[in-house]
Protein backbone atom coordinates (compact mmCIF):
# COMPACT_ATOMS: atom_id res chain seq x y z
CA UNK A 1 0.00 0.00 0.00
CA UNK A 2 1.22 3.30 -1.49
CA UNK A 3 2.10 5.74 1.98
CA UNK A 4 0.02 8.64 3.21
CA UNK A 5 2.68 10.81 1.89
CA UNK A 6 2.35 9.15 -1.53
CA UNK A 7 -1.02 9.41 -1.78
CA UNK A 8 -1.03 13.22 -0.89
CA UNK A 9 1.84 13.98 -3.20
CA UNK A 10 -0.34 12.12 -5.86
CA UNK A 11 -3.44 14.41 -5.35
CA UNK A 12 -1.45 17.16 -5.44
CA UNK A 13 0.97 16.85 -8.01
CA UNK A 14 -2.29 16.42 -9.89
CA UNK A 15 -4.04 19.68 -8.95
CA UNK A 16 -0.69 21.46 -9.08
CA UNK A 17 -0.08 20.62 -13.01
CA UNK A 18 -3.63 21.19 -14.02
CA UNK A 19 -4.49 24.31 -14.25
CA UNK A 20 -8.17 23.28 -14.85
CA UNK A 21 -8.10 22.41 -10.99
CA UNK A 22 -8.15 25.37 -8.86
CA UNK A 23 -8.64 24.34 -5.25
CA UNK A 24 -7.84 20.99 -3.15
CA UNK A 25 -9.89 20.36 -0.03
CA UNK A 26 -10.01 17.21 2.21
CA UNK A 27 -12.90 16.13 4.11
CA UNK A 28 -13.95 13.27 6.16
CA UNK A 29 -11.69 11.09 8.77
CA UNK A 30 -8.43 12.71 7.84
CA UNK A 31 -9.58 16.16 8.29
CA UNK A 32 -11.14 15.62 11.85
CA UNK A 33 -8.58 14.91 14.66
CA UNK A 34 -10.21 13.13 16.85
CA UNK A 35 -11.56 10.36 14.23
CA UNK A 36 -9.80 7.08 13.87
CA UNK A 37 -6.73 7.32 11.29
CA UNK A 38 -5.32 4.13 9.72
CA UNK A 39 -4.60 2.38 6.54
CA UNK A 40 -7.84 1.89 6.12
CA UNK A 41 -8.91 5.44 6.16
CA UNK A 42 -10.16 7.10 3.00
CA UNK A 43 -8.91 10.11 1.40
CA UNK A 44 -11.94 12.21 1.15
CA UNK A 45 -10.59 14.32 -1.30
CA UNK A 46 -12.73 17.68 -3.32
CA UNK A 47 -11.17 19.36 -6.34
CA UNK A 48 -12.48 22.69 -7.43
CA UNK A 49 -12.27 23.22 -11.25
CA UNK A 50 -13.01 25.92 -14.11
CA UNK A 51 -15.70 23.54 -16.19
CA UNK A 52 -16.58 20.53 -14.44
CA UNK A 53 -17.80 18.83 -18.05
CA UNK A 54 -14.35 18.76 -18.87
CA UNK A 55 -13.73 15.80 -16.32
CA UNK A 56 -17.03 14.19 -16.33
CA UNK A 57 -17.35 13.61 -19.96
CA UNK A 58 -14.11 11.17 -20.33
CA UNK A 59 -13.42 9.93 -17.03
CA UNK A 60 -9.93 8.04 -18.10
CA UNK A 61 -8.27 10.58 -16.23
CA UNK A 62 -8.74 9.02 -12.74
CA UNK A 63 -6.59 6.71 -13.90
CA UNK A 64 -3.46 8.69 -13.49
CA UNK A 65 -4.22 8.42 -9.78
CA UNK A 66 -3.00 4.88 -9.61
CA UNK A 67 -3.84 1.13 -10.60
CA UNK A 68 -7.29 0.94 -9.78
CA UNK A 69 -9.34 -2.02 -8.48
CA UNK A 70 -12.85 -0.93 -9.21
CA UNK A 71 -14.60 2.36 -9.30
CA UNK A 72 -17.78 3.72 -8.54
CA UNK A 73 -20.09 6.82 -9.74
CA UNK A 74 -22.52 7.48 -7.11
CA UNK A 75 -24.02 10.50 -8.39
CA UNK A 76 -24.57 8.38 -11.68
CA UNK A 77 -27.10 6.09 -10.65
CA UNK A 78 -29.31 3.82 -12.81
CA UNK A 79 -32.16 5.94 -10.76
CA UNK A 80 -30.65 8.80 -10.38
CA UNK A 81 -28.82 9.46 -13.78
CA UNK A 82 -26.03 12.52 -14.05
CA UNK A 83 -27.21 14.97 -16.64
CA UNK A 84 -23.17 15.47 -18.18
CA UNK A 85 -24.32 18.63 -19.73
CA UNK A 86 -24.88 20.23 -16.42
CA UNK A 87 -22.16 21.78 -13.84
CA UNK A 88 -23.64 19.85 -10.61
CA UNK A 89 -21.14 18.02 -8.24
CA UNK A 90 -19.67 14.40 -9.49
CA UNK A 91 -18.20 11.80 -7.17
CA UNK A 92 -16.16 9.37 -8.02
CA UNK A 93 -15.48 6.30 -5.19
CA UNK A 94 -12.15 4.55 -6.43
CA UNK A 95 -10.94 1.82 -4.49
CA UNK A 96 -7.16 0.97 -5.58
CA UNK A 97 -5.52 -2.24 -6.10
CA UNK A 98 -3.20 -2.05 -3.46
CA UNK A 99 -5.72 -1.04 -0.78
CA UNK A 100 -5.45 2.88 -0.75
CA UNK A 101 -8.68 4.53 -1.70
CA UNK A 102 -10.05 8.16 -2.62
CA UNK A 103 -13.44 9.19 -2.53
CA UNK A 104 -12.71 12.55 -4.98
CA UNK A 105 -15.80 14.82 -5.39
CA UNK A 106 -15.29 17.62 -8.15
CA UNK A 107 -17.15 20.85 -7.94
CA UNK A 108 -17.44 23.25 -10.51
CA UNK A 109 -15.84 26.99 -9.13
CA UNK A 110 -18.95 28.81 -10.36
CA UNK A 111 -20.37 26.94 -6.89
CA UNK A 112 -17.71 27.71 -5.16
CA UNK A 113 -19.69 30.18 -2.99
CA UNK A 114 -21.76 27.88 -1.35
CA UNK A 115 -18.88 25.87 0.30
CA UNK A 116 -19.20 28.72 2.85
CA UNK A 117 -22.38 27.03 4.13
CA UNK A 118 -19.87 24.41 4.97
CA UNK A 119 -19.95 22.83 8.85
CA UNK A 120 -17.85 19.82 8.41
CA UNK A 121 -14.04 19.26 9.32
CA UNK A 122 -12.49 20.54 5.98
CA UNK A 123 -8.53 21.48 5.18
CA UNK A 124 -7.57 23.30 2.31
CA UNK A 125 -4.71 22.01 0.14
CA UNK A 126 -4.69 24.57 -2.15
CA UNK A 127 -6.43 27.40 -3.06
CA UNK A 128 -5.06 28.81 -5.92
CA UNK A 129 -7.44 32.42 -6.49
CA UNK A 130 -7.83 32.85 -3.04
CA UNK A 131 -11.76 31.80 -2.75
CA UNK A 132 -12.45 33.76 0.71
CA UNK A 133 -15.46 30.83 0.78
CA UNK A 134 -13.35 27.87 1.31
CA UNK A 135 -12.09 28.17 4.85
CA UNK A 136 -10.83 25.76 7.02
CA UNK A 137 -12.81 23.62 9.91
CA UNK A 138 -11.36 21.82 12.47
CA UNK A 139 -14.09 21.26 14.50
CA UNK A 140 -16.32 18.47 14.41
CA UNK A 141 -19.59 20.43 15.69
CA UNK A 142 -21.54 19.40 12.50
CA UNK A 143 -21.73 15.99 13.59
CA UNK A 144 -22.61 16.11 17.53
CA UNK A 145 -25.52 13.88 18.40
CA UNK A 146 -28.56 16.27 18.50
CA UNK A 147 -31.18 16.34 21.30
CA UNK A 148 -34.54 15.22 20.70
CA UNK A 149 -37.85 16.62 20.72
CA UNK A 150 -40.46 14.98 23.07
CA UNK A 151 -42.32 14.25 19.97
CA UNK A 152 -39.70 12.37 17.97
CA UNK A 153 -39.05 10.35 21.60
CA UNK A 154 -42.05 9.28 22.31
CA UNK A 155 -42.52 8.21 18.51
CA UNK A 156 -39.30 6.11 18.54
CA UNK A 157 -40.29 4.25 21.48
CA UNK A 158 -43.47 3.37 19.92
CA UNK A 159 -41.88 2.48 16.93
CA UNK A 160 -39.36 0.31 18.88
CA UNK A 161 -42.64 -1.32 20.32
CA UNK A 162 -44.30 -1.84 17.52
CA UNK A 163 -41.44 -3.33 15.07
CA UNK A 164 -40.77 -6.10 17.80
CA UNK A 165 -44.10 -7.13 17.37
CA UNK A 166 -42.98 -7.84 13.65
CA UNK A 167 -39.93 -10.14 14.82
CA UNK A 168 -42.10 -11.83 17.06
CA UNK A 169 -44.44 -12.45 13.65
CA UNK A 170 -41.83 -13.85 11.88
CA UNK A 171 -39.85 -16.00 14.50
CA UNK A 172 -43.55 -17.87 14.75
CA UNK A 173 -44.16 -18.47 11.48
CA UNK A 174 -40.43 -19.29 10.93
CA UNK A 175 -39.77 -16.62 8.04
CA UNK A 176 -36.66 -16.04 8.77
CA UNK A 177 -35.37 -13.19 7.18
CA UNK A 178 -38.84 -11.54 7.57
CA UNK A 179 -37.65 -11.67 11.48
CA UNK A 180 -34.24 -10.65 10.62
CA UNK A 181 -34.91 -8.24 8.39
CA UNK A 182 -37.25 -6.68 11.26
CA UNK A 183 -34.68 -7.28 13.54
CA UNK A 184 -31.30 -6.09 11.76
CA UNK A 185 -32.64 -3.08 9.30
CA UNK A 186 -36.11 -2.03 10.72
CA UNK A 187 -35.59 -1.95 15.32
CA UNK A 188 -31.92 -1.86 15.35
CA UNK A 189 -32.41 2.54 14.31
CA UNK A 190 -34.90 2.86 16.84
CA UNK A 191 -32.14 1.32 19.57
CA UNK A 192 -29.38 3.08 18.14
CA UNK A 193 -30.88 6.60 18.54
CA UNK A 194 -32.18 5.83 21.52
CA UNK A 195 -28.95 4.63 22.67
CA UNK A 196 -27.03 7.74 21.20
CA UNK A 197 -29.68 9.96 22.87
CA UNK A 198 -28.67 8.45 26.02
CA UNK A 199 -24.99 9.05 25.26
CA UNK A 200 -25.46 13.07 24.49
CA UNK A 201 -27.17 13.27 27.74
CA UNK A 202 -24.36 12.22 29.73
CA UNK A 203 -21.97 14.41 27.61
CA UNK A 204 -23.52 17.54 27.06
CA UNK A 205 -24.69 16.70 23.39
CA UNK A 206 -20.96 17.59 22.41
CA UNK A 207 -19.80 14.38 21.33
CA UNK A 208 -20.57 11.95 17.93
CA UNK A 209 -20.41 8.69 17.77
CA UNK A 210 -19.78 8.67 14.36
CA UNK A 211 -21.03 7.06 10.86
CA UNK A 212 -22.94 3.43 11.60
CA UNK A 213 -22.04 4.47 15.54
CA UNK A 214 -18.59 3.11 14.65
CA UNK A 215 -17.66 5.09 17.95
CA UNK A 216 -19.61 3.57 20.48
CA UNK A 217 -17.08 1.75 22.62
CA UNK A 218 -15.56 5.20 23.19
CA UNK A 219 -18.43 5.88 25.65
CA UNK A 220 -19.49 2.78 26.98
CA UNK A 221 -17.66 0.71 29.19
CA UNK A 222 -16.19 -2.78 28.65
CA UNK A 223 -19.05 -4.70 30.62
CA UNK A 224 -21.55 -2.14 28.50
CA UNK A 225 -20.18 -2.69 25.52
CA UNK A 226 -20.27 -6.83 26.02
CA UNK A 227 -24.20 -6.08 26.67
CA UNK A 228 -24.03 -4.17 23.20
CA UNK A 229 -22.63 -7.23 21.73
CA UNK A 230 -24.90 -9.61 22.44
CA UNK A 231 -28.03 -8.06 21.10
CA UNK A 232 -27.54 -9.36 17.83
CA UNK A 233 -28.50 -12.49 17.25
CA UNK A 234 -27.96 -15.74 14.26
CA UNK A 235 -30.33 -17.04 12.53
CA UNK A 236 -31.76 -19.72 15.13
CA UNK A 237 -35.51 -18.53 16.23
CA UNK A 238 -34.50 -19.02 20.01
CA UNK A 239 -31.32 -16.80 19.30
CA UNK A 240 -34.07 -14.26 17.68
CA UNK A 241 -35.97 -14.23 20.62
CA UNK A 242 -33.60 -13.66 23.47
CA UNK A 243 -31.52 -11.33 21.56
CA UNK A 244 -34.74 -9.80 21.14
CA UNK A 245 -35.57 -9.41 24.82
CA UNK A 246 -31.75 -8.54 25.99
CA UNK A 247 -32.37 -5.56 23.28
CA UNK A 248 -36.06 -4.74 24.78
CA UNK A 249 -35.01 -4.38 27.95
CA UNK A 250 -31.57 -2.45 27.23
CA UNK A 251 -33.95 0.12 25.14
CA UNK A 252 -36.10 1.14 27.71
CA UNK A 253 -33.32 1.53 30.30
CA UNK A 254 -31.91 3.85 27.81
CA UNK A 255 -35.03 5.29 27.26
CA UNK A 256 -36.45 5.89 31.28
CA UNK A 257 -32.87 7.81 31.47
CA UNK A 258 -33.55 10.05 28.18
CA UNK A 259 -37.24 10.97 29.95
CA UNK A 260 -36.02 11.28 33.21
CA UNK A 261 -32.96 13.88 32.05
CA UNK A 262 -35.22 15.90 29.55
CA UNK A 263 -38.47 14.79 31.56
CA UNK A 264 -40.39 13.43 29.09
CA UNK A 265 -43.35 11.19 29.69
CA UNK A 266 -42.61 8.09 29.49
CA UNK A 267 -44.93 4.92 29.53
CA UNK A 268 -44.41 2.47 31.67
CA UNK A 269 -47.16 0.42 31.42
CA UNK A 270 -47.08 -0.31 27.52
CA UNK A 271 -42.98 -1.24 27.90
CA UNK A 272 -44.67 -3.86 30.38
CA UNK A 273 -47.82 -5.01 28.80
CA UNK A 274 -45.97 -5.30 25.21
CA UNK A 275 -43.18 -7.21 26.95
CA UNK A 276 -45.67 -10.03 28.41
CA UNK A 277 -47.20 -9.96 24.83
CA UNK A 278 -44.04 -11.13 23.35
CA UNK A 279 -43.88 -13.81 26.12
CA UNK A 280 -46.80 -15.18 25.78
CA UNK A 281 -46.51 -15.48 22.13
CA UNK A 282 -43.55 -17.01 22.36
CA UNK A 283 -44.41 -19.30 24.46
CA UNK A 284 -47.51 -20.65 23.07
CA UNK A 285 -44.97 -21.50 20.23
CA UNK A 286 -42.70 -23.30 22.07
CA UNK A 287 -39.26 -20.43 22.31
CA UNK A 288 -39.16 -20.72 26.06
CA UNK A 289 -37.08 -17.58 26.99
C-alpha cells in the first residue's frame, strides 16, 4: 500500500499541473482529529475546477491516480442518472488495487460560494485564487448527536414497540429473514438513537459517535459494551428471541434515562404489557425464553 505521503503527493501533483483544478480540499476522517486514522482510512478528497464537463465527460483521467481495483459513480445512478451537460457536483469512489482509496468529489468553481455554508471538518490544500469561501474547519460540531424533541421520543419508542411485534411475527411463522430483516434493518435505528440519545445526555450533546455508531465503545464501558454485543442475534428462532428481549429491555433503560434527564413522559405500562405480549406469544410457540 502506497504511503500517506504518496497518496497526498499524488493528489497534489495532480491539482498542481492542471491548471483546470483550482482548489484541493479534504474532508472526512483525515480532516477531523479526533476520528480514527489508519490504513484503512479514506482520502476524502474535493477538487475545485473551471468547467466541471471537462472531467465528467471522459473519465480516463482518474486513472493517473494509480492502478485501480474498481470504481464507482454514485451521483450516476441507474435511478438517479447525471445529466453530463450540467455543472452539478460528481463523485467518483475509487478503491485501488493495493488497498489505498479516494473518494474525490469535483465541484465546478462557479459553486464555489456555497462551500461557505460548509460545517464539516475541511482542510484546504490549495487554493489557488484565493476563494475567501473555502475556509478551514477543524471542529467536528456538525456531527454532535442532537437532542430530541419529546415528539420524535415518544414516537421512537413506539416504533421500537411496535417493530418487535414484527420479529415476534416472523420467528412464529419461521420466516426467517422476515424476522431478521425486522430485527437487523427495521428496530436496530430505533435502539441506536435511543442509545445515542442516552450518550449526548451524559456528555452535554458535544460528542458523535460517528457514521454506523462506529464510535460507540468510546463511551461505553467494557461490561456495557459486552451487553451491546450480544443483542444481535444468528439465525436460530431461540437466538431471535432472546436477543430480542436482551435488546427490549436495554432500550427502555436507555429510554427511562432520556425521559427522566429531559423529563419526558414516558410509559411504563405499555414497555410492560408489550413485553408479556411477546412472552406469551412465544411461548404458546414453544421459544421458552
Amino acid at each position: 500500500m502506497r504511503s500517506e505521503k504518496e497518496m497526498m503527493d499524488i493528489i497534489m501533483n495532480k491539482a498542481l499541473s492542471d491548471e483546470r483544478i483550482r482548489a484541493v480540499t479534504m474532508e472526512g476522517s483525515r480532516a477531523n482529529p479526533n476520528a480514527v486514522h489508519d490504513s484503512y482510512s479514506d482520502f476524502d478528497i474535493s477538487y475545485y475546477v473551471t468547467d466541471i464537463r471537462e472531467f465528467t465527460g471522459d473519465k480516463s483521467w482518474i486513472n493517473e491516480l494509480g492502478d485501480i481495483l474498481i470504481a464507482q459513480f454514485p451521483t450516476d445512478w441507474y435511478s438517479h442518472p447525471y445529466d453530463y451537460g450540467s455543472r452539478d457536483p460528481f463523485a467518483f469512489l475509487i478503491q485501488f488495487a493495493d488497498g489505498s482509496r479516494i473518494d474525490l468529489t469535483l465541484a465546478d468553481v462557479t459553486n464555489i460560494s456555497q462551500e461557505a455554508e460548509n460545517k464539516e471538518p475541511r482542510i484546504v490544500l490549495l487554493n489557488k485564487d484565493n476563494f475567501p469561501s473555502l475556509l478551514p474547519l477543524r471542529t467536528e460540531d456538525a456531527f454532535f448527536l442532537r437532542p430530541p424533541e419529546e415528539k420524535e421520543f415518544l414516537d421512537t419508542c413506539n416504533e421500537f414497540r411496535w417493530l418487535s411485534l414484527y420479529i415476534s411475527k416472523g420467528v412464529c411463522r419461521e420466516e426467517l429473514y422476515y424476522a431478521k430483516h425486522a430485527y437487523d434493518v427495521l428496530i436496530m435505528p430505533m435502539f441506536l438513537k435511543m442509545l445515542n440519545w442516552r450518550i449526548g445526555t451524559e456528555h452535554g450533546f458535544r460528542v458523535t459517535t460517528g457514521s454506523s455508531c462506529k464510535y460507540l465503545k468510546r463511551f461505553l464501558s467494557t461490561e456495557e459494551m459486552e451487553r451491546f454485543q450480544g443483542i444481535f442475534p444468528d439465525g436460530r428462532y431461540e437466538n431471535i428471541c432472546r436477543c430480542l428481549f436482551l435488546m427490549y429491555d436495554y432500550f427502555h433503560e436507555s429510554a427511562g434515562r432520556v425521559a427522566g434527564h429531559f423529563h419526558f413522559y414516558y410509559d411504563r405500562m405499555e414497555i410492560q404489557r408489550v413485553r408479556q405480549f411477546l412472552e406469551d406469544r412465544f411461548h404458546e410457540k414453544g421459544f421458552f425464553i
